[in-house]
Protein backbone atom coordinates (compact mmCIF):
# COMPACT_ATOMS: atom_id res chain seq x y z
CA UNK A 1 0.00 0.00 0.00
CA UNK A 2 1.02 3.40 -1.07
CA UNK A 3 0.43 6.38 1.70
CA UNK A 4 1.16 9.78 1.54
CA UNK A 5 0.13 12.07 4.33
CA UNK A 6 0.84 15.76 5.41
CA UNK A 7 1.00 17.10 9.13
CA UNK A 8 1.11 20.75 10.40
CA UNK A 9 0.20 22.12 13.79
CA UNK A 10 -0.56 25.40 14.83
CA UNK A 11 3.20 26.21 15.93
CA UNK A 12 4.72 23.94 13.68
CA UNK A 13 7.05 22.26 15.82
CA UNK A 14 6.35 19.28 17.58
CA UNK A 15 3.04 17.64 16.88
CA UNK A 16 4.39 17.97 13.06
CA UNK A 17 7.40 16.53 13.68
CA UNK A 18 5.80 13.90 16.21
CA UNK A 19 3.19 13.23 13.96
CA UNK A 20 5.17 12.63 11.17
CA UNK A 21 7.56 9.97 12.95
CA UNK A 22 4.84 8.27 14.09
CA UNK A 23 2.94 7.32 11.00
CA UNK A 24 6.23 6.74 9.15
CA UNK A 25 7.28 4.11 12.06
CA UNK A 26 4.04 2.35 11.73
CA UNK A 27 3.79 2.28 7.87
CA UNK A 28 7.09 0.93 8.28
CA UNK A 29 6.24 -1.69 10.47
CA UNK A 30 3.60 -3.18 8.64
CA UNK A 31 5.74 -2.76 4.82
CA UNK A 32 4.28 0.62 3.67
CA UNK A 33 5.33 2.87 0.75
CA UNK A 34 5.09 6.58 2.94
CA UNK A 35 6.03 9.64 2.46
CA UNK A 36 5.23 12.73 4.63
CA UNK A 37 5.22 15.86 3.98
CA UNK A 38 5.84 18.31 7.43
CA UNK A 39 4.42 22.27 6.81
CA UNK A 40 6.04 23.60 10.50
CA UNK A 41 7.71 26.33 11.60
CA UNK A 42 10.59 25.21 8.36
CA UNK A 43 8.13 25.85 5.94
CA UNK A 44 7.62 23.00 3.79
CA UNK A 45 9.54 20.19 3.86
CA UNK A 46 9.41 17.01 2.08
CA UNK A 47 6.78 18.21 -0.38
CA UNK A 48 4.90 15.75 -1.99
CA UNK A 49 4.73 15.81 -5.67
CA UNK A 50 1.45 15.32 -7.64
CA UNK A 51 2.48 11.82 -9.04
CA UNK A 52 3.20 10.93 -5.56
CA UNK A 53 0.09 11.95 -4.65
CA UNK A 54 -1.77 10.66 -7.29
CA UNK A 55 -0.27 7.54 -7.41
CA UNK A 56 -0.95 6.77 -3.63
CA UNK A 57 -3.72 4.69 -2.23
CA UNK A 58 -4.73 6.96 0.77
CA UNK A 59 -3.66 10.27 1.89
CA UNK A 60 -3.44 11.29 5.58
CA UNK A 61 -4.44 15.07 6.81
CA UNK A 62 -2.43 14.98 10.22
CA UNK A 63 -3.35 18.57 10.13
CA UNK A 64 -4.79 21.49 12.95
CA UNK A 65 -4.75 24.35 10.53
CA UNK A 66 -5.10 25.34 7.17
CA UNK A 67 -2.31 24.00 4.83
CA UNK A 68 -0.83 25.25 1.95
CA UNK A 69 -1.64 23.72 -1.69
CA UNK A 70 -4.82 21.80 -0.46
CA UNK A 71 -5.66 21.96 -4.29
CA UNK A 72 -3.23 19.34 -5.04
CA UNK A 73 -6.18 16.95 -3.24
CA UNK A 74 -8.82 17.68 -4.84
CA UNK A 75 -9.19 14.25 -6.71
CA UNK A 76 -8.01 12.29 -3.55
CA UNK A 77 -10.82 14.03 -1.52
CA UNK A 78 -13.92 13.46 -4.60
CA UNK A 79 -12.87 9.77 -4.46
CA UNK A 80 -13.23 9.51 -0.99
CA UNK A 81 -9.52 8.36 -0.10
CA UNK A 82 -8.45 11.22 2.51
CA UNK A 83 -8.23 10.66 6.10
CA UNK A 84 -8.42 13.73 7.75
CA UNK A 85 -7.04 13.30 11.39
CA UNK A 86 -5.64 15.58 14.41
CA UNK A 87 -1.89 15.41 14.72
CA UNK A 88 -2.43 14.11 17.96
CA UNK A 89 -4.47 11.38 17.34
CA UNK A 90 -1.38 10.10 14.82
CA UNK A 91 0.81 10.26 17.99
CA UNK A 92 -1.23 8.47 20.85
CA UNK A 93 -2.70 6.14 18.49
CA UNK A 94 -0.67 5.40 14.88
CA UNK A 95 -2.01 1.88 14.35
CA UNK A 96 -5.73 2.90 14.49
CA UNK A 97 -4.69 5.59 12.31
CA UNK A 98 -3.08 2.93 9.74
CA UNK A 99 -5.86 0.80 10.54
CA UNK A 100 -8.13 3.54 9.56
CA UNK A 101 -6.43 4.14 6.23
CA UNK A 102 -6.64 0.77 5.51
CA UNK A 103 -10.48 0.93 5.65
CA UNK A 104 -10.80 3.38 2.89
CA UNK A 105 -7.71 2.52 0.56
């Protein structure tokens, strides 16, 4: 399975970065194509290109704000395979979060 996810807090510091780590670790763990784009205090890092994007089975909103280039979603979102989450709930709980992903891929 092919993820790609974004995460962004309102500081941009260390729910991104938390957030980040922990679905990485647990796509990881279970043999997952990830990449993760952070949009923190750094500015964007790790941007996600539109064949990435395109190409992925799910995409993960670890987000608390607005982000920048939500446009690049738009087809992800009409065919129902975004999971929009809090960064938090990627850090207590990363394997419901996979799980969760899973559901709609």
């Amino acid at each position: 399975m092919k993820i790609v996810a974004v995460s962004a807090c309102p500081t941009g510091v260390a729910h991104t970065y938390m957030a980040q780590e922990a679905i990485e670790k647990e796509c990881k763990k279970r043999g997952y194509d990830i990449k993760v784009e952070t949009q923190g205090s750094m500015g964007i890092e790790n941007e996600l290109e539109q064949i990435e994007i395109d190409d992925a089975d799910v995409l993960i909103l670890a987000v608390s704000i607005g982000i920048e280039g939500e446009e690049r979603f738009e087809v992800k979102e009409q065919e129902g395979k975004v999971l929009q989450i809090d960064p938090g709930e990627a850090i207590k709980h990363p394997s419901k979060v996979i799980d969760d992903a899973e559901k709609i891929k």
